[in-house]
C-alpha atoms as a PDB file:
ATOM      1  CA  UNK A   1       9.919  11.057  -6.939  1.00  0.00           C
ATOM      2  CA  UNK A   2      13.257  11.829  -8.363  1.00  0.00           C
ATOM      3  CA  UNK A   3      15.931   9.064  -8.471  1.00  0.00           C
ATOM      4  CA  UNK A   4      17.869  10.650  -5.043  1.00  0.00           C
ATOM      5  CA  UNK A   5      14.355  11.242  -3.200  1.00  0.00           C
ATOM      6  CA  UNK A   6      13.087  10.301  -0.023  1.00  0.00           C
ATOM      7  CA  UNK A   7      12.055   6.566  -0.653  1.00  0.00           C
ATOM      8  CA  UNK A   8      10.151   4.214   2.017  1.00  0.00           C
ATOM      9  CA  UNK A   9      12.664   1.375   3.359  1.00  0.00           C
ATOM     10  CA  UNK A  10      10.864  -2.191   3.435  1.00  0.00           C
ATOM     11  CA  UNK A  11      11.270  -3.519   6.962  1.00  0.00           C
ATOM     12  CA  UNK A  12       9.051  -6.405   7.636  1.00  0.00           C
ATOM     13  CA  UNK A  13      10.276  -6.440  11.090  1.00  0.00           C
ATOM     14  CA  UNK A  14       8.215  -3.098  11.562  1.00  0.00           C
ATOM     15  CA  UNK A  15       5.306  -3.552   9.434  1.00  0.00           C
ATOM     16  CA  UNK A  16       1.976  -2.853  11.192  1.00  0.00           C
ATOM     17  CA  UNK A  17      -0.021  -6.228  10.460  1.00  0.00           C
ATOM     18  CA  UNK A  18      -3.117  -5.453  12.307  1.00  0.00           C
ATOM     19  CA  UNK A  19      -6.436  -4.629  10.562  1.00  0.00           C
ATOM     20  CA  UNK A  20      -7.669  -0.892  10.176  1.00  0.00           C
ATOM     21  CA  UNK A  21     -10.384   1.085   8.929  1.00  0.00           C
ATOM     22  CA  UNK A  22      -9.135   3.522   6.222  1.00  0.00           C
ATOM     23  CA  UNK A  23      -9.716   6.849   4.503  1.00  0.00           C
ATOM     24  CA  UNK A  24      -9.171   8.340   1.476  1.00  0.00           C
ATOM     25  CA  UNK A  25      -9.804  12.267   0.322  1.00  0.00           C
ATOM     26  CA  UNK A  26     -12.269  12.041   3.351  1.00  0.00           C
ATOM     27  CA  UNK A  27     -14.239   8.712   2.582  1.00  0.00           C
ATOM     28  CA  UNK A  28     -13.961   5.521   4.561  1.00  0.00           C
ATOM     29  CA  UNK A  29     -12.649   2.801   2.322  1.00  0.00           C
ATOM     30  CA  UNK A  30     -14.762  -0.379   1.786  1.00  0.00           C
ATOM     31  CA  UNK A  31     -14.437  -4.032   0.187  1.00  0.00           C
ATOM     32  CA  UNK A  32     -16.212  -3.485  -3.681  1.00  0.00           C
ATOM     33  CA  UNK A  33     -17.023  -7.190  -3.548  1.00  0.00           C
ATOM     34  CA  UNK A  34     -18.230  -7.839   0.331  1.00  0.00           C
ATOM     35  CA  UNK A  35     -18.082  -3.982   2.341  1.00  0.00           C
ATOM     36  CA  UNK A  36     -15.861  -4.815   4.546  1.00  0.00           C
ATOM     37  CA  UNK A  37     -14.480  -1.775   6.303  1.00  0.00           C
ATOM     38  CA  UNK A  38     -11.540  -3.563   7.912  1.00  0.00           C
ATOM     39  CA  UNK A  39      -8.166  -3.608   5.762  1.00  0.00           C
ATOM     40  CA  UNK A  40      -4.346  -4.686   6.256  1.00  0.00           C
ATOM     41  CA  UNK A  41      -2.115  -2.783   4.721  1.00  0.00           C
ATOM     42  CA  UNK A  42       1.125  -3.069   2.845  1.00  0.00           C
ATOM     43  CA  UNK A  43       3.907  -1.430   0.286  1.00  0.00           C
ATOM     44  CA  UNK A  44       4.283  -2.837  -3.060  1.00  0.00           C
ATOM     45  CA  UNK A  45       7.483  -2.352  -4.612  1.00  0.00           C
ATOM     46  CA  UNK A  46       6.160  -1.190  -8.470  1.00  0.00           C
ATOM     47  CA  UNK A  47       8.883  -2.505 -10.708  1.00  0.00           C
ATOM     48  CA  UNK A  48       9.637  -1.330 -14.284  1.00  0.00           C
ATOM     49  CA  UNK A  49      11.417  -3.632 -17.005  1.00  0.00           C
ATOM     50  CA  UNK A  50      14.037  -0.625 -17.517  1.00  0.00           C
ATOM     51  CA  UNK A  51      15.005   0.036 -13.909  1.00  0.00           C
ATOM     52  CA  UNK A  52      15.026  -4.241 -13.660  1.00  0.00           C
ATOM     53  CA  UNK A  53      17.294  -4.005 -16.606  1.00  0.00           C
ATOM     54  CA  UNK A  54      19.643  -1.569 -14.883  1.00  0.00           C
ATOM     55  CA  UNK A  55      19.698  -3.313 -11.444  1.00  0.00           C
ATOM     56  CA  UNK A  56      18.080  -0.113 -10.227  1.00  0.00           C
ATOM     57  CA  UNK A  57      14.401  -1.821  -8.760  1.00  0.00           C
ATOM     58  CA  UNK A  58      15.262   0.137  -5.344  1.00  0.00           C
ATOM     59  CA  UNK A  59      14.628   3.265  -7.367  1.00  0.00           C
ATOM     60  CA  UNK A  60      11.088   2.569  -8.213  1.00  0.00           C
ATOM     61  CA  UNK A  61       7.892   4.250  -6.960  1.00  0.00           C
ATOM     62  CA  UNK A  62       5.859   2.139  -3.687  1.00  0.00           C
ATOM     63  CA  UNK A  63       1.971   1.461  -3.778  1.00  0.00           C
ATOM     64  CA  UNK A  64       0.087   1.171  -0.872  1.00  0.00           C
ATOM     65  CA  UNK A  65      -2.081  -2.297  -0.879  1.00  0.00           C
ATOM     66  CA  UNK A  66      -4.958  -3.260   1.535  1.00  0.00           C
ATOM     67  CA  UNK A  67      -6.001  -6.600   1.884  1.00  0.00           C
ATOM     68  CA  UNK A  68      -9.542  -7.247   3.164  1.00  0.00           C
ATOM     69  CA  UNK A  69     -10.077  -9.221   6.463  1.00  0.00           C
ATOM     70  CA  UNK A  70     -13.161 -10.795   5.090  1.00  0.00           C
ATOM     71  CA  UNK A  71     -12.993 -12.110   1.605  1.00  0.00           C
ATOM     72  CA  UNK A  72      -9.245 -11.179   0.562  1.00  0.00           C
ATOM     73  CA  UNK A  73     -10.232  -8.721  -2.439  1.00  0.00           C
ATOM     74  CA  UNK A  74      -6.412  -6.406  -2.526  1.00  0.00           C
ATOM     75  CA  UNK A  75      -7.202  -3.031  -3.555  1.00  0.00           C
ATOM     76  CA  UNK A  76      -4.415  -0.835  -4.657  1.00  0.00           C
ATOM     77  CA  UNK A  77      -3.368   2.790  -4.281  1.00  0.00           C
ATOM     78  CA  UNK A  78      -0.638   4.952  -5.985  1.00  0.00           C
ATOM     79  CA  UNK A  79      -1.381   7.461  -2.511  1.00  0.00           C
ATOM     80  CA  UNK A  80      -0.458   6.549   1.198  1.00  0.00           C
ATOM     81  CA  UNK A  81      -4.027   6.213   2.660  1.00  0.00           C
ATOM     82  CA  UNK A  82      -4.888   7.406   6.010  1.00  0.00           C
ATOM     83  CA  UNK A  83      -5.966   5.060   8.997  1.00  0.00           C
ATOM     84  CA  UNK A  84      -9.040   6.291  10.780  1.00  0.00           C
ATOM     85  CA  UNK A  85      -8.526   6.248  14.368  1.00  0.00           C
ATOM     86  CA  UNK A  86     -10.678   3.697  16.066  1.00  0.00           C
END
């Protein structure tokens, strides 16, 4: 993403906090430690030590997080992943 791209505003007020089941490249997502299927999701902010250094962290490329319900394990993706409708 270039530096005047389309970039994700962070709005807590509108972030979905309810567990999902998600997908990725057409396979259902699961906990590695306890396979869980059920997930909250969240956008990580991905700073860089030269963008920090230039006051420029808004700049930065997102990661999509999801959190499992059961045991916690946060698994992390560089891709938005799709929530399987339930």
């Amino acid at each position: 993403m270039g530096l005047f791209g389309k970039k994700q505003i962070f709005d807590s007020t509108k972030e979905d906090t309810a567990p999902h089941v998600f997908r990725m490249e057409g396979k259902t997502i699961s906990c590695s430690h306890c396979g869980n299927l059920h997930f909250v999701q969240k956008a990580i902010l991905l700073n860089t030590t030269g963008m920090t250094f230039f006051s420029l962290d808004w700049a930065n490329r997102t990661a999509a997080t999801l959190s499992c319900t059961q045991c916690g394990q946060i698994l992390w993706f560089l891709q938005q992943p799709e929530v399987v409708a339930e």
